[in-house]
PDB file of N, CA and C in Angstrom:
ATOM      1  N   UNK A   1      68.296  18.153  17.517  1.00  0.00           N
ATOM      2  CA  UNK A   1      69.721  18.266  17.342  1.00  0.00           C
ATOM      3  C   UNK A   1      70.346  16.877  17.469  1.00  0.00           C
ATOM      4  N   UNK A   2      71.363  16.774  16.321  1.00  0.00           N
ATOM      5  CA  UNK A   2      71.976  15.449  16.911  1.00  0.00           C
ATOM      6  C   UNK A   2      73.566  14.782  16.276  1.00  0.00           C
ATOM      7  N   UNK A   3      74.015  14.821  17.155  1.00  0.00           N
ATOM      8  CA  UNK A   3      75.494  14.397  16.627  1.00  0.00           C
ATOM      9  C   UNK A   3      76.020  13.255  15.527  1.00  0.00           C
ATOM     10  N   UNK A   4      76.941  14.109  14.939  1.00  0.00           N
ATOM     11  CA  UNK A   4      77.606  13.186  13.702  1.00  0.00           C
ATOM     12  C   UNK A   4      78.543  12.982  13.296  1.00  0.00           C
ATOM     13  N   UNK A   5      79.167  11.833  13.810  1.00  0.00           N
ATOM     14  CA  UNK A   5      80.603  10.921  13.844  1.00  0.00           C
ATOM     15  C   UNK A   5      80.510   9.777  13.529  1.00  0.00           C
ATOM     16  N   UNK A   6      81.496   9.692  12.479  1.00  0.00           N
ATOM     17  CA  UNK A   6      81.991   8.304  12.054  1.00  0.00           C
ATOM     18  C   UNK A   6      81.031   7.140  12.977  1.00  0.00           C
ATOM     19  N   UNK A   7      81.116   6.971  14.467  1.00  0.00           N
ATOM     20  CA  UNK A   7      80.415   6.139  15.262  1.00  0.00           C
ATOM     21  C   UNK A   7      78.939   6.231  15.408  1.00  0.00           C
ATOM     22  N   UNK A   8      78.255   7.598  15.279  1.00  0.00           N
ATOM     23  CA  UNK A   8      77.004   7.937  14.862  1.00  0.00           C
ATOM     24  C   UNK A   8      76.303   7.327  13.775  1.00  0.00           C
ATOM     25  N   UNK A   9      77.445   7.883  12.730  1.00  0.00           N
ATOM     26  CA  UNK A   9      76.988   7.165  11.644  1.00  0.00           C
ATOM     27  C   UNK A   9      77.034   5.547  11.225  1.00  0.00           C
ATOM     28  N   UNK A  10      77.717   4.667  11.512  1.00  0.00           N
ATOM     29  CA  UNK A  10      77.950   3.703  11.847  1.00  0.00           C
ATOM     30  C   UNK A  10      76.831   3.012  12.513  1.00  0.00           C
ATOM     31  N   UNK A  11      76.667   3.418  13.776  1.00  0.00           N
ATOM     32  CA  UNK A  11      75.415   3.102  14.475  1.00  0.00           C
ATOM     33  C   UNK A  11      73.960   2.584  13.749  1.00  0.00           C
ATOM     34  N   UNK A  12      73.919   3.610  13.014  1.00  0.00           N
ATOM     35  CA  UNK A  12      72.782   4.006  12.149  1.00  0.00           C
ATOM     36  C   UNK A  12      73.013   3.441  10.640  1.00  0.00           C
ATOM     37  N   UNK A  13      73.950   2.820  10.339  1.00  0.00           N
ATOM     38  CA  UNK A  13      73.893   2.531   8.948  1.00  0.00           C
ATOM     39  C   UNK A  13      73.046   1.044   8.641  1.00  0.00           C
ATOM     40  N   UNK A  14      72.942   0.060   9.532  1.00  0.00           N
ATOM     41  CA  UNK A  14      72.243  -0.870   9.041  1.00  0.00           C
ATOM     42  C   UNK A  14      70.543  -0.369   9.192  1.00  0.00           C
ATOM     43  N   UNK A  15      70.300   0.377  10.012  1.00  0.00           N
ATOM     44  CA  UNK A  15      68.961   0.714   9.808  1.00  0.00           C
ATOM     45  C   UNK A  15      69.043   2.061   8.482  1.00  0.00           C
ATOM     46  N   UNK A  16      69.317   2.655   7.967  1.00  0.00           N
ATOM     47  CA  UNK A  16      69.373   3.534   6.526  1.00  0.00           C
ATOM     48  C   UNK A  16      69.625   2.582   5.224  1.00  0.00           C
ATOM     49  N   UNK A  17      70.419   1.732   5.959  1.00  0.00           N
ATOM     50  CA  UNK A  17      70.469   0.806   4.838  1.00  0.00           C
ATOM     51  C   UNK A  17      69.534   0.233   4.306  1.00  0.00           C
ATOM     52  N   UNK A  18      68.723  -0.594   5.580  1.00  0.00           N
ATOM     53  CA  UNK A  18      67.144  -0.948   5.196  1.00  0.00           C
ATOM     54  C   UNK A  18      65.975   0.119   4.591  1.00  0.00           C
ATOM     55  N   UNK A  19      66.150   1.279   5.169  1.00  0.00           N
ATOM     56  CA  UNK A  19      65.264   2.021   4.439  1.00  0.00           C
ATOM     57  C   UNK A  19      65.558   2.555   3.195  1.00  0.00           C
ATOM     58  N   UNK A  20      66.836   2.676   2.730  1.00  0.00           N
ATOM     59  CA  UNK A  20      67.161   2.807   1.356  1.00  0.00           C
ATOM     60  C   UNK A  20      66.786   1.984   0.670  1.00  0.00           C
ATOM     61  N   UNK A  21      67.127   0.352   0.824  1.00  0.00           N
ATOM     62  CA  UNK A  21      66.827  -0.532  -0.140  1.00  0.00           C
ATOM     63  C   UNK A  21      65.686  -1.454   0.256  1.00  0.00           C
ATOM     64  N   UNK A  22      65.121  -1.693   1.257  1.00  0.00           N
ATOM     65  CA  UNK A  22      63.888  -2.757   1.289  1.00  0.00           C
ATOM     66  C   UNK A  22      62.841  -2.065   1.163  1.00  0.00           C
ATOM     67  N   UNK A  23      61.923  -2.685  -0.069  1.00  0.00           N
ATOM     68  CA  UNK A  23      60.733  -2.730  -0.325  1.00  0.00           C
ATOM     69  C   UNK A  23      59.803  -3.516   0.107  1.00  0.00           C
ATOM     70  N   UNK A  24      58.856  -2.480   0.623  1.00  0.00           N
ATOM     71  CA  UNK A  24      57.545  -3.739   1.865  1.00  0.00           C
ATOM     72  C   UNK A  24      56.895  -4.406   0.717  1.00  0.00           C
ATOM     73  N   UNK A  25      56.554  -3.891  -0.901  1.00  0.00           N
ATOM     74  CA  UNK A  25      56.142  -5.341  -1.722  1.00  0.00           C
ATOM     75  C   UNK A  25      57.122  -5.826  -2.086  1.00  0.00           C
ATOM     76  N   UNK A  26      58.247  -5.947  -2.083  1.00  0.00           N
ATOM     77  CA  UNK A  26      59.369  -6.893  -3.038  1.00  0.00           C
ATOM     78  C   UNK A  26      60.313  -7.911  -2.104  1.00  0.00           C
ATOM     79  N   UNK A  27      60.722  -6.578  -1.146  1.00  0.00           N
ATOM     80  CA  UNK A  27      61.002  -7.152  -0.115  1.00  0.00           C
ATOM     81  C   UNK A  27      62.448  -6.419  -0.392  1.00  0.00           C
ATOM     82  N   UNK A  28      64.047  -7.274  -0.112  1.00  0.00           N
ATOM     83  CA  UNK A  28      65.052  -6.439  -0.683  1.00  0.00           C
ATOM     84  C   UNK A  28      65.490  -6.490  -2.133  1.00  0.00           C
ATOM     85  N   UNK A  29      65.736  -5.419  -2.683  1.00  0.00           N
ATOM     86  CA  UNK A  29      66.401  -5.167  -4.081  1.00  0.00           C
ATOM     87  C   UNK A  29      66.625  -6.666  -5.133  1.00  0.00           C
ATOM     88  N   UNK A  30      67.673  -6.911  -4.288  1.00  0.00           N
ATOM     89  CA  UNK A  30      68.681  -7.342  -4.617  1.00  0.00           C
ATOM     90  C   UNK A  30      69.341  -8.460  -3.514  1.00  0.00           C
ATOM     91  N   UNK A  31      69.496  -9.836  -3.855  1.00  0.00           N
ATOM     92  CA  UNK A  31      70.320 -10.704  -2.760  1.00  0.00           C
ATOM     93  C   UNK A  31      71.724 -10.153  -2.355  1.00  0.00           C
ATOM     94  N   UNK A  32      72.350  -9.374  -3.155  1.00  0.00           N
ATOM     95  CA  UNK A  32      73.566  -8.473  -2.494  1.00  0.00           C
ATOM     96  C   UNK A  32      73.364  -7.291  -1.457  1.00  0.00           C
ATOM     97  N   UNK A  33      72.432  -6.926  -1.897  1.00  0.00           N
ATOM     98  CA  UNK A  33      72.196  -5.609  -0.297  1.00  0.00           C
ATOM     99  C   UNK A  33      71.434  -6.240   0.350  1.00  0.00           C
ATOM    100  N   UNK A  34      70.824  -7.188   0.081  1.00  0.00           N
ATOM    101  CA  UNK A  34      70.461  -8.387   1.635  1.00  0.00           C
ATOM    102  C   UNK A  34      71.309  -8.887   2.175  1.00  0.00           C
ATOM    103  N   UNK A  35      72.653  -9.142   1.955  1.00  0.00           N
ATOM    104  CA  UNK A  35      73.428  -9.422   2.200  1.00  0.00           C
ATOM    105  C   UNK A  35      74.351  -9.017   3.077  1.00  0.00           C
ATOM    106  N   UNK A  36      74.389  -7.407   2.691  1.00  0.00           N
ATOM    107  CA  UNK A  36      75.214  -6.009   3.275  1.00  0.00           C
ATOM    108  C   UNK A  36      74.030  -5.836   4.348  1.00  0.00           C
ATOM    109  N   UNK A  37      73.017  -6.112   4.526  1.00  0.00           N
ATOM    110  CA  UNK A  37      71.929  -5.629   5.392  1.00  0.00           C
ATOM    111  C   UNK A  37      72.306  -6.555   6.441  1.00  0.00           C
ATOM    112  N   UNK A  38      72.452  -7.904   6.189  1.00  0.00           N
ATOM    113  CA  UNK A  38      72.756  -8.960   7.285  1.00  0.00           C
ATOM    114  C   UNK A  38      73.709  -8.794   7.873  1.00  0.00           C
ATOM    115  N   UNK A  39      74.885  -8.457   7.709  1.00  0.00           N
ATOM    116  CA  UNK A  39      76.179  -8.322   7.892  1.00  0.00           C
ATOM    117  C   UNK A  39      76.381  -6.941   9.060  1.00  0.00           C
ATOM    118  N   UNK A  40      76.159  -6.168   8.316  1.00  0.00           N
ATOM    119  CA  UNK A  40      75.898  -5.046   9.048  1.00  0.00           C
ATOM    120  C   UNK A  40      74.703  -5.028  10.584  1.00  0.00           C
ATOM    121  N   UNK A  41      73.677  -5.885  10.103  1.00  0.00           N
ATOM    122  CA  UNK A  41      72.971  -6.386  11.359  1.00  0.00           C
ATOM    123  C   UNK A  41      74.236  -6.838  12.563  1.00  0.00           C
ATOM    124  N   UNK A  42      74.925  -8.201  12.024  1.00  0.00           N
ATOM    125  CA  UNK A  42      75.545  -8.973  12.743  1.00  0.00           C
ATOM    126  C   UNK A  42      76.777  -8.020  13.676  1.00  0.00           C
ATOM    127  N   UNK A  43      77.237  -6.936  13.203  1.00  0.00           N
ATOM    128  CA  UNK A  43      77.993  -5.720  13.473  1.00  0.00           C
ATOM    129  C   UNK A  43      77.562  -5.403  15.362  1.00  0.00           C
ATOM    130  N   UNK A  44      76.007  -5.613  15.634  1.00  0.00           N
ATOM    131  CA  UNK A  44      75.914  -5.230  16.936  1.00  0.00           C
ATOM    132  C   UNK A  44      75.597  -3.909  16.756  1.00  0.00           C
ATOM    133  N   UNK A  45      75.103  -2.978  17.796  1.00  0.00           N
ATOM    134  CA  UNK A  45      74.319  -2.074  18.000  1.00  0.00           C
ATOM    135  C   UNK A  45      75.348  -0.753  17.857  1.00  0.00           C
ATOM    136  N   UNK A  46      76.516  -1.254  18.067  1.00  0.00           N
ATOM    137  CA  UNK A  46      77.860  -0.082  17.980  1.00  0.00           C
ATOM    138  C   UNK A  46      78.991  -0.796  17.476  1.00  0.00           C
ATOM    139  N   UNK A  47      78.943  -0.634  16.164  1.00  0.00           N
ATOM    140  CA  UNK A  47      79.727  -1.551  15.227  1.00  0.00           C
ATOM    141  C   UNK A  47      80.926  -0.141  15.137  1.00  0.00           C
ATOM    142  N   UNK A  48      82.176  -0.997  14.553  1.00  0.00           N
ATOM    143  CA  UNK A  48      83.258  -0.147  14.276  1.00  0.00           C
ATOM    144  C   UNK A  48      83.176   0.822  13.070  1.00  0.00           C
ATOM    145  N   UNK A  49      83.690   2.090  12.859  1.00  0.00           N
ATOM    146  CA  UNK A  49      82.995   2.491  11.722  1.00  0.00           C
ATOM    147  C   UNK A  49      83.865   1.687  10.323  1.00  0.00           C
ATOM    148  N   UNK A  50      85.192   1.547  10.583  1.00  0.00           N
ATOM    149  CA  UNK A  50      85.849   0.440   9.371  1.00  0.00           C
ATOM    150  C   UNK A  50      85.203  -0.596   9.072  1.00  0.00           C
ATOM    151  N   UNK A  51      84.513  -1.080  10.139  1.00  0.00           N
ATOM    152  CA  UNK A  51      83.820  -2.537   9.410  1.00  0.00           C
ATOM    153  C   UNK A  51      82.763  -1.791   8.887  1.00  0.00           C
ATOM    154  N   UNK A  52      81.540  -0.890   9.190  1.00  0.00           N
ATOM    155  CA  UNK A  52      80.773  -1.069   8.450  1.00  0.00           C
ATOM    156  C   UNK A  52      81.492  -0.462   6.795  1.00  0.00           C
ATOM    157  N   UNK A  53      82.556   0.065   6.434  1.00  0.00           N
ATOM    158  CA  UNK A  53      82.841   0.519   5.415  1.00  0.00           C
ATOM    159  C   UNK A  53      83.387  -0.420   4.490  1.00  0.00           C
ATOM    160  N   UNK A  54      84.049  -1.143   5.256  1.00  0.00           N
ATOM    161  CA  UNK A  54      84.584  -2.703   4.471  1.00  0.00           C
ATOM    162  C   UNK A  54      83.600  -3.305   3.966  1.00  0.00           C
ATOM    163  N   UNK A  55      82.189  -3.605   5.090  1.00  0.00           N
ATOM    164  CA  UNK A  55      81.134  -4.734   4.252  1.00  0.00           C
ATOM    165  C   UNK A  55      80.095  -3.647   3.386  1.00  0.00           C
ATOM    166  N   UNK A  56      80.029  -2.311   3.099  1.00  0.00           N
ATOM    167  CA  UNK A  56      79.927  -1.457   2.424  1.00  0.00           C
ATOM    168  C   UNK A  56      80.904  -1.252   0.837  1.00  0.00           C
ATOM    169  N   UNK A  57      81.786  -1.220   1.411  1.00  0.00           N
ATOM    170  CA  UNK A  57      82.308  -0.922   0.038  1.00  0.00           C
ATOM    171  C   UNK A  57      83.413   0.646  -0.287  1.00  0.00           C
ATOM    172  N   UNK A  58      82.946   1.089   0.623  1.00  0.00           N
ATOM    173  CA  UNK A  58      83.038   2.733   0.666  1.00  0.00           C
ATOM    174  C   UNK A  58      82.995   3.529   1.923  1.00  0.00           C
ATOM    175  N   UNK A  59      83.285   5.031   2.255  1.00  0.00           N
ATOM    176  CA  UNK A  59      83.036   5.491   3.185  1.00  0.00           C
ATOM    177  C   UNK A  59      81.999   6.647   3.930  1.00  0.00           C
ATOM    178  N   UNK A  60      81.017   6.446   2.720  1.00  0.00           N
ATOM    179  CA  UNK A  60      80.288   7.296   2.680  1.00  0.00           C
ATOM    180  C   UNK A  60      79.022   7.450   3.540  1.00  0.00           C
ATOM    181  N   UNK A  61      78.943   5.915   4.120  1.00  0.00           N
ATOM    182  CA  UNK A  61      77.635   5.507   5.120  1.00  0.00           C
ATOM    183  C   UNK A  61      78.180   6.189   6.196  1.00  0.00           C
ATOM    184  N   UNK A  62      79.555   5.927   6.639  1.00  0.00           N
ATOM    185  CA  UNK A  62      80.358   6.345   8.521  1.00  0.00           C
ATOM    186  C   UNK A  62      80.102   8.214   8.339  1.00  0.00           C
ATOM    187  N   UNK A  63      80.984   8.858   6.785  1.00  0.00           N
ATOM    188  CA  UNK A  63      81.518   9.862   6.878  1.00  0.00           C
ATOM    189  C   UNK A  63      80.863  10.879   7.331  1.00  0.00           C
ATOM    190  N   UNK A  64      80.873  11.836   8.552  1.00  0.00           N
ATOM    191  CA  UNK A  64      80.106  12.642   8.669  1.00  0.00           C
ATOM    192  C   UNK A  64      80.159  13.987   8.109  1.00  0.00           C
ATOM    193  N   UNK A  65      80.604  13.976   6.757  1.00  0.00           N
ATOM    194  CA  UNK A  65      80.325  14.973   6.138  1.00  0.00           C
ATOM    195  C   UNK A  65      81.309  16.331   6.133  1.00  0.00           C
ATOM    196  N   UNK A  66      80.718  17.455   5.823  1.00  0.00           N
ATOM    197  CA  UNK A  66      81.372  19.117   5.869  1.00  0.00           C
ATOM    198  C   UNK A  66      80.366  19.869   6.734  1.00  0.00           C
ATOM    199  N   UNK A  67      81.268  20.921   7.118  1.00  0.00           N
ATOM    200  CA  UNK A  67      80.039  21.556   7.893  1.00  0.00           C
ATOM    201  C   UNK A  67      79.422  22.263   6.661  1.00  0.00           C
ATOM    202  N   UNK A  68      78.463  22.892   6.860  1.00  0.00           N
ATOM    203  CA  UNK A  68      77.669  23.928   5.842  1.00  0.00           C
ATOM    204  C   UNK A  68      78.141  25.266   5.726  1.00  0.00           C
ATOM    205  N   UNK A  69      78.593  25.751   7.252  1.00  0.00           N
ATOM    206  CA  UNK A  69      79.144  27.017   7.469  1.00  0.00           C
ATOM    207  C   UNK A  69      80.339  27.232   6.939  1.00  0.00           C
ATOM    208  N   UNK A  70      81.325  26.370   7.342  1.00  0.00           N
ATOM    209  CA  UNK A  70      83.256  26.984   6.521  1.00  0.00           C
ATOM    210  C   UNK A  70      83.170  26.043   5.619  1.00  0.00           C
ATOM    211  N   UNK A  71      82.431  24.574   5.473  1.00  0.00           N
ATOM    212  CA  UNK A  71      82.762  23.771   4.184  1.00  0.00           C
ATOM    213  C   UNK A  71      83.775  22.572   4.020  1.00  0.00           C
ATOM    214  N   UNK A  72      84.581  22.548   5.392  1.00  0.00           N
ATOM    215  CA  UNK A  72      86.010  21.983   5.596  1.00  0.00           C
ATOM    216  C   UNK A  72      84.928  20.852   6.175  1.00  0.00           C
ATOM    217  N   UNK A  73      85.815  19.425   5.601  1.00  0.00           N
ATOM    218  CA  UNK A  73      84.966  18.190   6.202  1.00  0.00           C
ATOM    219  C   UNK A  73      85.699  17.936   7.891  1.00  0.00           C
ATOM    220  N   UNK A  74      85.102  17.416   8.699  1.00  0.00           N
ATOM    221  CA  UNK A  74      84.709  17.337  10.118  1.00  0.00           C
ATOM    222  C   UNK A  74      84.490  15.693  10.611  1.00  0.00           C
ATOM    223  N   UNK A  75      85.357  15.381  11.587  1.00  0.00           N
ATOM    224  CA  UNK A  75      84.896  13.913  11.942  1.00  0.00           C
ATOM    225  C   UNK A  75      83.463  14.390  12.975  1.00  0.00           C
ATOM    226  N   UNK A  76      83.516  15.464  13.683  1.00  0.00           N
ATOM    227  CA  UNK A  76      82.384  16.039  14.459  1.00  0.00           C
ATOM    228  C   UNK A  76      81.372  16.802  14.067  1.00  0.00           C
ATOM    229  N   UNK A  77      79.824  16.340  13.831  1.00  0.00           N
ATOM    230  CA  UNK A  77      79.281  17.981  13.471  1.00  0.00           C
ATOM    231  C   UNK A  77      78.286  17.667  14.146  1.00  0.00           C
ATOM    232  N   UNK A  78      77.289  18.832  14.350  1.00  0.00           N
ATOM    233  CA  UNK A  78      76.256  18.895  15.141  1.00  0.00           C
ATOM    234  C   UNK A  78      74.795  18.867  13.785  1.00  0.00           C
ATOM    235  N   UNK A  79      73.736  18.468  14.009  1.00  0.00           N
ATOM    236  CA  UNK A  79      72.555  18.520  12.989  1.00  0.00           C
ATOM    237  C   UNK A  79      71.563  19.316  13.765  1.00  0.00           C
ATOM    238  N   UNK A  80      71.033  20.751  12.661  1.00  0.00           N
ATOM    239  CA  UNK A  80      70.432  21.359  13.664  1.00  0.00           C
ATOM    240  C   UNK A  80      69.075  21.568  12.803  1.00  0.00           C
ATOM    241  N   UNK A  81      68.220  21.919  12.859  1.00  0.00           N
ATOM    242  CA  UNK A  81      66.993  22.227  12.587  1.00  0.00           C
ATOM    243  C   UNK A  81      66.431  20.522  12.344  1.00  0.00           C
ATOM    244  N   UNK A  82      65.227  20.713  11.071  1.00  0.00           N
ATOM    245  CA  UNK A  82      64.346  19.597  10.735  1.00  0.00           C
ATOM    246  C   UNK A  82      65.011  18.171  10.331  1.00  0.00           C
ATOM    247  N   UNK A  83      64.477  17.132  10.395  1.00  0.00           N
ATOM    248  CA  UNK A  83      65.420  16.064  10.109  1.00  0.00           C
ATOM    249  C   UNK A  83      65.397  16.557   8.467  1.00  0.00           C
ATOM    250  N   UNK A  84      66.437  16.028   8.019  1.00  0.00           N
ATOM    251  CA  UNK A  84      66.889  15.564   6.191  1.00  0.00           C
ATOM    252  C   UNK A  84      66.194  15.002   5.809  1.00  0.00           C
ATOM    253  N   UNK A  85      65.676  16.051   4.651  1.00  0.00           N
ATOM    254  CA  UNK A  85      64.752  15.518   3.468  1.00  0.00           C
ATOM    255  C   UNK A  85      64.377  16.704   2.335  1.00  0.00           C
ATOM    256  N   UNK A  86      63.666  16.327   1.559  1.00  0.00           N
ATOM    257  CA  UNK A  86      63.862  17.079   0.229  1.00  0.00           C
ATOM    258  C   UNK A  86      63.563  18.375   1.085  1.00  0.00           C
ATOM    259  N   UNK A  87      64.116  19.777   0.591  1.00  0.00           N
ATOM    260  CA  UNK A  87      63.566  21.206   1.346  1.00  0.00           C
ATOM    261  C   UNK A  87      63.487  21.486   2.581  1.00  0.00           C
ATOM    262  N   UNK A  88      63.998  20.396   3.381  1.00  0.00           N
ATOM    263  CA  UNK A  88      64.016  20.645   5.323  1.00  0.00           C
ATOM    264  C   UNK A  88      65.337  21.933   5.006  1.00  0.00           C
ATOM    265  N   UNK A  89      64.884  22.484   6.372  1.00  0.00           N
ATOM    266  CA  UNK A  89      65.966  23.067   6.807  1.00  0.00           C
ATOM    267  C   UNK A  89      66.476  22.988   8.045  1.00  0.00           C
ATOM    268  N   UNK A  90      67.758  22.161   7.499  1.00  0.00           N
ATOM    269  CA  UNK A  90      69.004  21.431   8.188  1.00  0.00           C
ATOM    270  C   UNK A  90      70.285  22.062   7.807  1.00  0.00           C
ATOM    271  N   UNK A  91      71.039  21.710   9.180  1.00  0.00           N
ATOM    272  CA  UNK A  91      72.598  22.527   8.655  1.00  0.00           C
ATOM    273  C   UNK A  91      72.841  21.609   9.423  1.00  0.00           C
ATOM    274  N   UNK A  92      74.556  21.109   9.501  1.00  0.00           N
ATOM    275  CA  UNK A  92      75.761  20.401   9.874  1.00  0.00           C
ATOM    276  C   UNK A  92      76.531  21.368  10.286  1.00  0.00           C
ATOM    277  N   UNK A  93      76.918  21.585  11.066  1.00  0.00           N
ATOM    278  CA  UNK A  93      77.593  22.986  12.233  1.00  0.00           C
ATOM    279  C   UNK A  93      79.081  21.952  12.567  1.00  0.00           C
ATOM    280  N   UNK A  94      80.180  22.421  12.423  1.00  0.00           N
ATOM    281  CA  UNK A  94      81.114  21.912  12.668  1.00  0.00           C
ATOM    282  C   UNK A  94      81.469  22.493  14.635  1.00  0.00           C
ATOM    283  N   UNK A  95      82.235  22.229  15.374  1.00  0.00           N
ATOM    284  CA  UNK A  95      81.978  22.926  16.589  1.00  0.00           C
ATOM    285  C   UNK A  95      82.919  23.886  16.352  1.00  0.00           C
ATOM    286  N   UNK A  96      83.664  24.591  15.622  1.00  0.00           N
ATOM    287  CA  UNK A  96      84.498  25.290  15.607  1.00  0.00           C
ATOM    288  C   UNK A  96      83.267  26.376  15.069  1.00  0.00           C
ATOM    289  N   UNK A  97      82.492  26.493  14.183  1.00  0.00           N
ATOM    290  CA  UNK A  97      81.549  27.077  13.759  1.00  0.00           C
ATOM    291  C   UNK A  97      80.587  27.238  15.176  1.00  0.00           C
ATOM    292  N   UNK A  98      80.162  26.383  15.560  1.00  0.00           N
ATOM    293  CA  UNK A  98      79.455  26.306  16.338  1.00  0.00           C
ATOM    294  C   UNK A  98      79.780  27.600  17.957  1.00  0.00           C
ATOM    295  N   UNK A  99      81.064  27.329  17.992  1.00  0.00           N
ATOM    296  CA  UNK A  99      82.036  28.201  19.003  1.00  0.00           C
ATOM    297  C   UNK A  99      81.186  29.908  18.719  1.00  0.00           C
ATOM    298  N   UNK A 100      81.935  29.945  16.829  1.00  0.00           N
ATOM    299  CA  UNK A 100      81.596  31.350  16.357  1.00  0.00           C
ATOM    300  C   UNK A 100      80.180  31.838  16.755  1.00  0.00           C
ATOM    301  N   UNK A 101      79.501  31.148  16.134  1.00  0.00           N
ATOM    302  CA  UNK A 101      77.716  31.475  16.359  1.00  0.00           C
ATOM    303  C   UNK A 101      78.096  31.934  17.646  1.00  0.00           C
ATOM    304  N   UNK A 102      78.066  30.935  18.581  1.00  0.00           N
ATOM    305  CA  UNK A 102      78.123  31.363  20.196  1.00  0.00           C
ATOM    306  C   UNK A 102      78.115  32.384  20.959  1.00  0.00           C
ATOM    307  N   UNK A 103      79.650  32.747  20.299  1.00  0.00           N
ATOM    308  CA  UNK A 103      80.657  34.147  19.970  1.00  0.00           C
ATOM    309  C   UNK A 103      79.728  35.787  20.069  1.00  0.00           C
ATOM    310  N   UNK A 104      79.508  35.154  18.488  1.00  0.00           N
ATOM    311  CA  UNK A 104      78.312  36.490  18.000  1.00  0.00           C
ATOM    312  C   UNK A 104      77.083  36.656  18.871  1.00  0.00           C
ATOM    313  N   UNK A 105      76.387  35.750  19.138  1.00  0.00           N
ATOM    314  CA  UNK A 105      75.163  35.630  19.546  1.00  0.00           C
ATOM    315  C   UNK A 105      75.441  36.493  21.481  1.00  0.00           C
ATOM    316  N   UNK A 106      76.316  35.759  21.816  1.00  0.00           N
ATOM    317  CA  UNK A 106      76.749  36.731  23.240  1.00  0.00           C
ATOM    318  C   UNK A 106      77.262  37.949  23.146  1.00  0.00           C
ATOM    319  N   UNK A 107      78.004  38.398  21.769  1.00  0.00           N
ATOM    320  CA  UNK A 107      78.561  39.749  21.930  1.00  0.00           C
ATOM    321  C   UNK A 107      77.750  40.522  21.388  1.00  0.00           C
ATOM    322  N   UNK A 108      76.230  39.793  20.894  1.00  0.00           N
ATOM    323  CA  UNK A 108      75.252  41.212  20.783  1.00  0.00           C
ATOM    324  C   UNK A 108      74.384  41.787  21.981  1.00  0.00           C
ATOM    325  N   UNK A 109      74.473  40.182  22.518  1.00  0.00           N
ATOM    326  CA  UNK A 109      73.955  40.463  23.868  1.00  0.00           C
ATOM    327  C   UNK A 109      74.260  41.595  24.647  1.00  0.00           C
ATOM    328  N   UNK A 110      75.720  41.606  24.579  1.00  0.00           N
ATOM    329  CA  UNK A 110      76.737  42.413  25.530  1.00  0.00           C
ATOM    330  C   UNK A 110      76.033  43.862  24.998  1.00  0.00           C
ATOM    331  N   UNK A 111      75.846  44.198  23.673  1.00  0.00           N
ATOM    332  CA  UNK A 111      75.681  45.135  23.258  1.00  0.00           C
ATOM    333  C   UNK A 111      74.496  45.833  22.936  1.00  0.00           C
ATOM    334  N   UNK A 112      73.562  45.053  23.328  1.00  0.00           N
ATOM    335  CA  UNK A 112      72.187  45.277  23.535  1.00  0.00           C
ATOM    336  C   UNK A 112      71.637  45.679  24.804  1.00  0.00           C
ATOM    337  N   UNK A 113      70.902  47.117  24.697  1.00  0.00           N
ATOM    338  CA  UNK A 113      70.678  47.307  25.658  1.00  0.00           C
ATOM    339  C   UNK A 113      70.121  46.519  26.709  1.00  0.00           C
ATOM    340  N   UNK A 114      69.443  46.253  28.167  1.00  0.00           N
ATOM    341  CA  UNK A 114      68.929  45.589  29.027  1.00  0.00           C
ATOM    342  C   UNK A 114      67.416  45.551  28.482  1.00  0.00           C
ATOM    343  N   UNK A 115      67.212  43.988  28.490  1.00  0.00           N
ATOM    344  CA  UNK A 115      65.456  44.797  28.351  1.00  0.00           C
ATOM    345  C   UNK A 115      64.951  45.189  29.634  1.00  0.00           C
ATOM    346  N   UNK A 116      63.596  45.636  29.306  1.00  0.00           N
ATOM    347  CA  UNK A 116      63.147  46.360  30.816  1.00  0.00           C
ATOM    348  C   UNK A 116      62.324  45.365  31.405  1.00  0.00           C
ATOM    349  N   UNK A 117      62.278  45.106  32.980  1.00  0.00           N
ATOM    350  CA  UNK A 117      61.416  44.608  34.370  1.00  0.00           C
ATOM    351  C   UNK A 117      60.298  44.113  33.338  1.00  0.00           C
ATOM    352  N   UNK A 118      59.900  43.017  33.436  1.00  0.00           N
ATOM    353  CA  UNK A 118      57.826  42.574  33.372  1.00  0.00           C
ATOM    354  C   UNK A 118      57.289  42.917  34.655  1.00  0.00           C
ATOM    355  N   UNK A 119      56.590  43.396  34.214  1.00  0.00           N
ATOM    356  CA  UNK A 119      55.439  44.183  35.134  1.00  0.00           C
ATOM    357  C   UNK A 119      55.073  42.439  36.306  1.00  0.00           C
TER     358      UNK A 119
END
């Protein structure tokens, strides 16, 4: 499980960055995303999420997305199952979603009988 905010993401963007674009034979792409790679290095270990979007270009490295469940985008979401990748199964749980599950999951409880004593 693991949290995802603007600062999360941020955190993590100069290392995604490298694995998006550096090649162990070529090395990087391109002298421009070597560039954005350095920069973003120089950012420090908890960079602001505006700067990394400024020396980006865009906001798509910080943004943490929609949840999966209502769809409404979220500065907060939770990542739950396998990490992301082709066919994992992963969801982005907003906590308002997250509340609901909760919700349900205790009021079947309530409504389920007791199980019985282990021997």
């Amino acid at each position: 499980m693991f949290l995802k905010t603007g600062k999360t993401n941020a955190a993590t963007a100069a290392k995604r960055w490298k694995k998006q674009y550096f090649s162990h034979v070529k090395g990087f792409m391109d002298a421009d995303r070597e560039a954005i790679y350095n920069q973003l290095v120089a950012l420090g270990p908890t960079p602001n999420p505006d700067d990394v979007d400024s020396i980006i270009g865009n906001g798509s490295w910080t943004n943490p997305g929609e949840c999966d469940e209502c769809k409404n985008p979220n500065s907060v979401l939770v990542e739950v199952g396998e990490l992301p990748d082709y066919e994992s199964r992963t969801v982005l749980i907003c906590t308002d979603c997250l509340e609901a599950a909760l919700k349900l999951a205790k009021d079947a409880q309530c409504d389920s009988p007791a199980a019985p004593p282990k021997p």
